[in-house]
Protein backbone atom coordinates (compact mmCIF):
# COMPACT_ATOMS: atom_id res chain seq x y z
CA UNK A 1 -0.68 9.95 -17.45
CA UNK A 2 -4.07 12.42 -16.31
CA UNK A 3 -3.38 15.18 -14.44
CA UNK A 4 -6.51 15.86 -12.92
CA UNK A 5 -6.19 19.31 -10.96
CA UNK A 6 -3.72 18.40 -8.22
CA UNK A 7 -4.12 14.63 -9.01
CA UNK A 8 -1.75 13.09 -11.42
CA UNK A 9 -2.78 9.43 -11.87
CA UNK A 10 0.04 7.39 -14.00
CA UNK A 11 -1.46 3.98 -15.34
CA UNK A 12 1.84 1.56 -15.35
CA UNK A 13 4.79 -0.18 -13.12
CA UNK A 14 5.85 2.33 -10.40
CA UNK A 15 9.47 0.66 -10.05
CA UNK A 16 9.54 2.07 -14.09
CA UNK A 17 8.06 5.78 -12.49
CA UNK A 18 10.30 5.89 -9.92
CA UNK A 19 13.61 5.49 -11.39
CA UNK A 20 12.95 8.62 -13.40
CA UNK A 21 12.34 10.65 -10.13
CA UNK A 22 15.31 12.56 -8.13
CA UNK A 23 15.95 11.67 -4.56
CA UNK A 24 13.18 12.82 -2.16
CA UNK A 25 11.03 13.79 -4.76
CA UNK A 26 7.88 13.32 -2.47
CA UNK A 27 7.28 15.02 1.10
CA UNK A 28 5.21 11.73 1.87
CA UNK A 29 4.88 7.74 0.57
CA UNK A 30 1.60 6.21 1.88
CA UNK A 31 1.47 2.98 0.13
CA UNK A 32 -0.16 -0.25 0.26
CA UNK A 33 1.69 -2.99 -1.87
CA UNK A 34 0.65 -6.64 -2.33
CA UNK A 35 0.47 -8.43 0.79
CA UNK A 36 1.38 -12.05 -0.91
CA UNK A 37 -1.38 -13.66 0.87
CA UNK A 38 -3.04 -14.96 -2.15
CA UNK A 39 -6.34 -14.05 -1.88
CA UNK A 40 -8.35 -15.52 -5.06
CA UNK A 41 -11.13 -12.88 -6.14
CA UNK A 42 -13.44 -13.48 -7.88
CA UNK A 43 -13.56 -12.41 -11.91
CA UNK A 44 -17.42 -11.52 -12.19
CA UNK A 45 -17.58 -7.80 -12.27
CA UNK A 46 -21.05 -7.58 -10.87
CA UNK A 47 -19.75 -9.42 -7.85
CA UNK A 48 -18.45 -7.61 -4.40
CA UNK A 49 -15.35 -8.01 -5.04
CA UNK A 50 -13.73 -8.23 -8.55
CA UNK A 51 -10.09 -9.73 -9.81
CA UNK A 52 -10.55 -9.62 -13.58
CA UNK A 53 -6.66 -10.58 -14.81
CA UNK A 54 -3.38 -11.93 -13.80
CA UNK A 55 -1.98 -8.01 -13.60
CA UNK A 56 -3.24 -7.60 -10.06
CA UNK A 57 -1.12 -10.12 -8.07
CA UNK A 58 -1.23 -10.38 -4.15
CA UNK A 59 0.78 -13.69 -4.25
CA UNK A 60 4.70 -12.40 -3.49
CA UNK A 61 5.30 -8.76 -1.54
CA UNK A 62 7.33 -6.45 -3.32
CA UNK A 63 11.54 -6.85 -3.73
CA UNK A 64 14.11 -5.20 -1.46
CA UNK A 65 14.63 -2.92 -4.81
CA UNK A 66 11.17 -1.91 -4.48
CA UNK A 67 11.37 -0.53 -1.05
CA UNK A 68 15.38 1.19 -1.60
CA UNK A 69 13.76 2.90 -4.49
CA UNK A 70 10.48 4.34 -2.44
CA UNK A 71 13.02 5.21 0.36
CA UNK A 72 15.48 7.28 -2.20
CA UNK A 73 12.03 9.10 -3.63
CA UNK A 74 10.45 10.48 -0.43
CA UNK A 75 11.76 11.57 2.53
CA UNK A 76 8.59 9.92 5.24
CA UNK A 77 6.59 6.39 4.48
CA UNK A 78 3.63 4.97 5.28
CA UNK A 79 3.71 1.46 4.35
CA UNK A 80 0.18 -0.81 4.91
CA UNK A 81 0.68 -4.30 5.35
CA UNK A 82 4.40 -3.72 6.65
CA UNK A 83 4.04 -6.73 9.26
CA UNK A 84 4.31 -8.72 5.94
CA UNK A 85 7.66 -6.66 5.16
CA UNK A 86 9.68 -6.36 8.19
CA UNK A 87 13.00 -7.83 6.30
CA UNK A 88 13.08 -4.47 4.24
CA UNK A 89 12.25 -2.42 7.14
CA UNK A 90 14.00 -0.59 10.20
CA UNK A 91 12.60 -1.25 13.27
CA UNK A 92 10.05 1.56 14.63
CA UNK A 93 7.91 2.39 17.22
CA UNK A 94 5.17 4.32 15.35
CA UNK A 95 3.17 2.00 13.44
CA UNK A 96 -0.51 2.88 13.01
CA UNK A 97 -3.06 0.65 14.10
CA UNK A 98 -6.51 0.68 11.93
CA UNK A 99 -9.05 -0.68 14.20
CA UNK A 100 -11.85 -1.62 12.15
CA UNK A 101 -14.10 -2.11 15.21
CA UNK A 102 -14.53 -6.31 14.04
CA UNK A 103 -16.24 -8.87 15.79
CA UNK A 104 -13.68 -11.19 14.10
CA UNK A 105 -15.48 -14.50 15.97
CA UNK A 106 -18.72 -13.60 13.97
CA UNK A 107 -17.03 -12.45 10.75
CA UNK A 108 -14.19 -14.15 10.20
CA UNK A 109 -12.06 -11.12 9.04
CA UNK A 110 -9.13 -9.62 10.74
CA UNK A 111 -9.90 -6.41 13.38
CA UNK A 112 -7.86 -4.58 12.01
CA UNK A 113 -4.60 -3.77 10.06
CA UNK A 114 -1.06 -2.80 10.58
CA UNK A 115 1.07 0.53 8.90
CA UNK A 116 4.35 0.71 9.30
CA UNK A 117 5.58 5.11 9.52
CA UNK A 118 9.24 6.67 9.10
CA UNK A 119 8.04 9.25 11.60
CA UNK A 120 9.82 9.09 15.62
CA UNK A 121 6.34 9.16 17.12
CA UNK A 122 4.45 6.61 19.30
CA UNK A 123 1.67 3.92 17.72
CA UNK A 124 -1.15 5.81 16.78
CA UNK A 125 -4.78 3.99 16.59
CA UNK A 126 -7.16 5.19 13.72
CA UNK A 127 -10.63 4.16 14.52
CA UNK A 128 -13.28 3.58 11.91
CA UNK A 129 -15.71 1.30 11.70
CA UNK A 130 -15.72 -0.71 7.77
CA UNK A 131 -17.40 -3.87 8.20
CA UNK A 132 -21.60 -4.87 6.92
CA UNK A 133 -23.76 -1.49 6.94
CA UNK A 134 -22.20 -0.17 10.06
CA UNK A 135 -18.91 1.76 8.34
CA UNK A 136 -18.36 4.74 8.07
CA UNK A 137 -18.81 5.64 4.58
CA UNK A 138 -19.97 3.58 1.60
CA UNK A 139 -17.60 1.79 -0.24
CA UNK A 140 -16.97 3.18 -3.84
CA UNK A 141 -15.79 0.30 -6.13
CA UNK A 142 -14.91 -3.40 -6.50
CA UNK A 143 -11.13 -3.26 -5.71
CA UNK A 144 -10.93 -6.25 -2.61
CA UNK A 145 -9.17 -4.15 -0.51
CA UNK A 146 -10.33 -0.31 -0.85
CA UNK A 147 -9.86 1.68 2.45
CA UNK A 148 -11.95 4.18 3.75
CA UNK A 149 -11.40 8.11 2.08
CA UNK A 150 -12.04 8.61 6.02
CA UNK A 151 -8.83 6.86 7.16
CA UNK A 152 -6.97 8.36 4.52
CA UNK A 153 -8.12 12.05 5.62
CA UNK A 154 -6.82 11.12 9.43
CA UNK A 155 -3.19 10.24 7.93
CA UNK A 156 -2.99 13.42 5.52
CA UNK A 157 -4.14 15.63 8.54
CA UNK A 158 -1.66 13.81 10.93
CA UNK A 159 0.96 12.82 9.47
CA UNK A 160 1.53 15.66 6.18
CA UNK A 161 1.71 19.39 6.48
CA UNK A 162 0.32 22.07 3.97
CA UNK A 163 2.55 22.60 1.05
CA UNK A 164 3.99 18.37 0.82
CA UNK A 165 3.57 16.36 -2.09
CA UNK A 166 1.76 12.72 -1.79
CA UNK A 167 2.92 9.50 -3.23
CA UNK A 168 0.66 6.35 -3.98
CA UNK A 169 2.54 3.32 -5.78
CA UNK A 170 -0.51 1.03 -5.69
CA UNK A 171 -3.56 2.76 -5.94
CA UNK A 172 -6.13 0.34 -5.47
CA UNK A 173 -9.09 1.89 -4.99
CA UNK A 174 -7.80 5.17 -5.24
CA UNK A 175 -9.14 6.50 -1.97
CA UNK A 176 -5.90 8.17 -1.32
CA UNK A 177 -6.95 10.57 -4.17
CA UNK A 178 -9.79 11.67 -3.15
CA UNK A 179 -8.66 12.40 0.74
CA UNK A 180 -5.49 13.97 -1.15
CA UNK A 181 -8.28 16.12 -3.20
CA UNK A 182 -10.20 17.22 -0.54
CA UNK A 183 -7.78 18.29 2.17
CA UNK A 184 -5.72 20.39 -1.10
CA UNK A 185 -2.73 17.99 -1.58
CA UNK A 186 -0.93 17.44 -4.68
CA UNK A 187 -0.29 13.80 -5.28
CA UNK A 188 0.77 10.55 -7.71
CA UNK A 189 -0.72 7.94 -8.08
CA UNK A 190 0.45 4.58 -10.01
CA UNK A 191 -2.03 1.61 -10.68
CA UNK A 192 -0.83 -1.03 -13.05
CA UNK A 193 -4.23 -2.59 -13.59
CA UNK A 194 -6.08 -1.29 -16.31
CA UNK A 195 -9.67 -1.81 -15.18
CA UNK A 196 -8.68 -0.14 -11.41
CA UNK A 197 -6.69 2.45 -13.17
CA UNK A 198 -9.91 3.36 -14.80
CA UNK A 199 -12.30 3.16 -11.80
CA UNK A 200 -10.11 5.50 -9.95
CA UNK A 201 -9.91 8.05 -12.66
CA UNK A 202 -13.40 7.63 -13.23
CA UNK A 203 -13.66 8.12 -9.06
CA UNK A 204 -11.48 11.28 -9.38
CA UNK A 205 -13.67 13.03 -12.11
CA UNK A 206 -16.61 12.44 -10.48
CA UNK A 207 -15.57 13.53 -7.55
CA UNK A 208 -14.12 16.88 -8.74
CA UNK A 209 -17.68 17.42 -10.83
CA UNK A 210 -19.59 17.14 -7.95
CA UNK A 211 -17.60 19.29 -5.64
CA UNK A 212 -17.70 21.86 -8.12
CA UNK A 213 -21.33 21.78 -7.92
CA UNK A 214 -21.15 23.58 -4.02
């Protein structure tokens, strides 16, 4: 565990963090589990995209356990990839929409993606652009499927209030931390993978040196 400032960043399983936790120990989930889609990175680390050992697996979507146990830790959820989970989920009106402003016929990738909320709201569309040189920031690491810190800055602003706590089971990239860090949230974060456990906390540091610096 690294508590970084208001970051705490726990390398390991989150289903082991989480059954230490009291109910609703988190204002706010925003997670974004496996998809089990299968997607076969590559293992070259100078490559885009890297997928360096078997402990980062996107071929089966988390169990029903998985999501009773986020549910009994926070009281509101924001789940990416939900369309992939809808058997462990109550039906809802206020998904989010990320439109990645695609061309998908000349790129072959999808326009956009899907989060499922807890929140009684209408759909909400989050526009930014993340696709070639036209996105709207650069992307920080080698994890296949970092999000923008933008996008993550719309939902903490939207969707949290001053004062909640954040939750991240499957950090990823760890852009989540650094929105979380900017906006003043105090947040977990869990990343089972070594090597992206490591970029992220690497991320975080740097991150906090340099805004020191203004």
């Amino acid at each position: 565990m690294e508590l970084l400032k208001n970051i705490t960043l726990i390398h390991g399983d989150c289903m082991d963090y989480m059954k230490t936790l009291p109910d609703k120990s988190f204002n706010l989930a925003v997670v974004d589990p496996p998809y089990g889609i299968g997607k076969n990175w590559t293992k070259d680390r100078n490559s885009k995209f890297y997928k360096h050992n078997s402990s980062y697996k996107n071929d089966c979507i988390p169990s029903r356990l998985y999501f009773d146990e986020l549910f009994r830790v926070s009281k509101n959820q924001i789940i990416w990839g939900a369309n992939y989970f809808t058997n462990f989920l109550p039906a809802r009106s206020s998904w989010i929409v990320w439109d990645k402003k695609r061309d998908w016929k000349k790129q072959k990738n999808a326009e956009g993606e899907l989060a499922w909320t807890s929140y009684n709201i209408p759909l909400r569309i989050a526009e930014y652009r993340w696709c070639g040189a036209c996105t709207c920031e650069q992307r920080y690491g080698k994890h296949p499927h970092e999000k923008p810190v933008s996008l993550y800055k719309w939902i903490l602003s939207e969707y949290a209030k001053k004062g909640d706590k954040i939750l991240d089971t499957h950090l990823g990239g760890g852009s989540i931390c650094i929105a979380a860090d900017s906006l003043g949230f105090e947040m977990t974060g869990i990343e089972i993978d070594e090597h992206y456990y490591n970029d992220t906390k690497r991320r975080v540091i740097d991150f906090q040196k340099q805004t020191r610096l203004f």
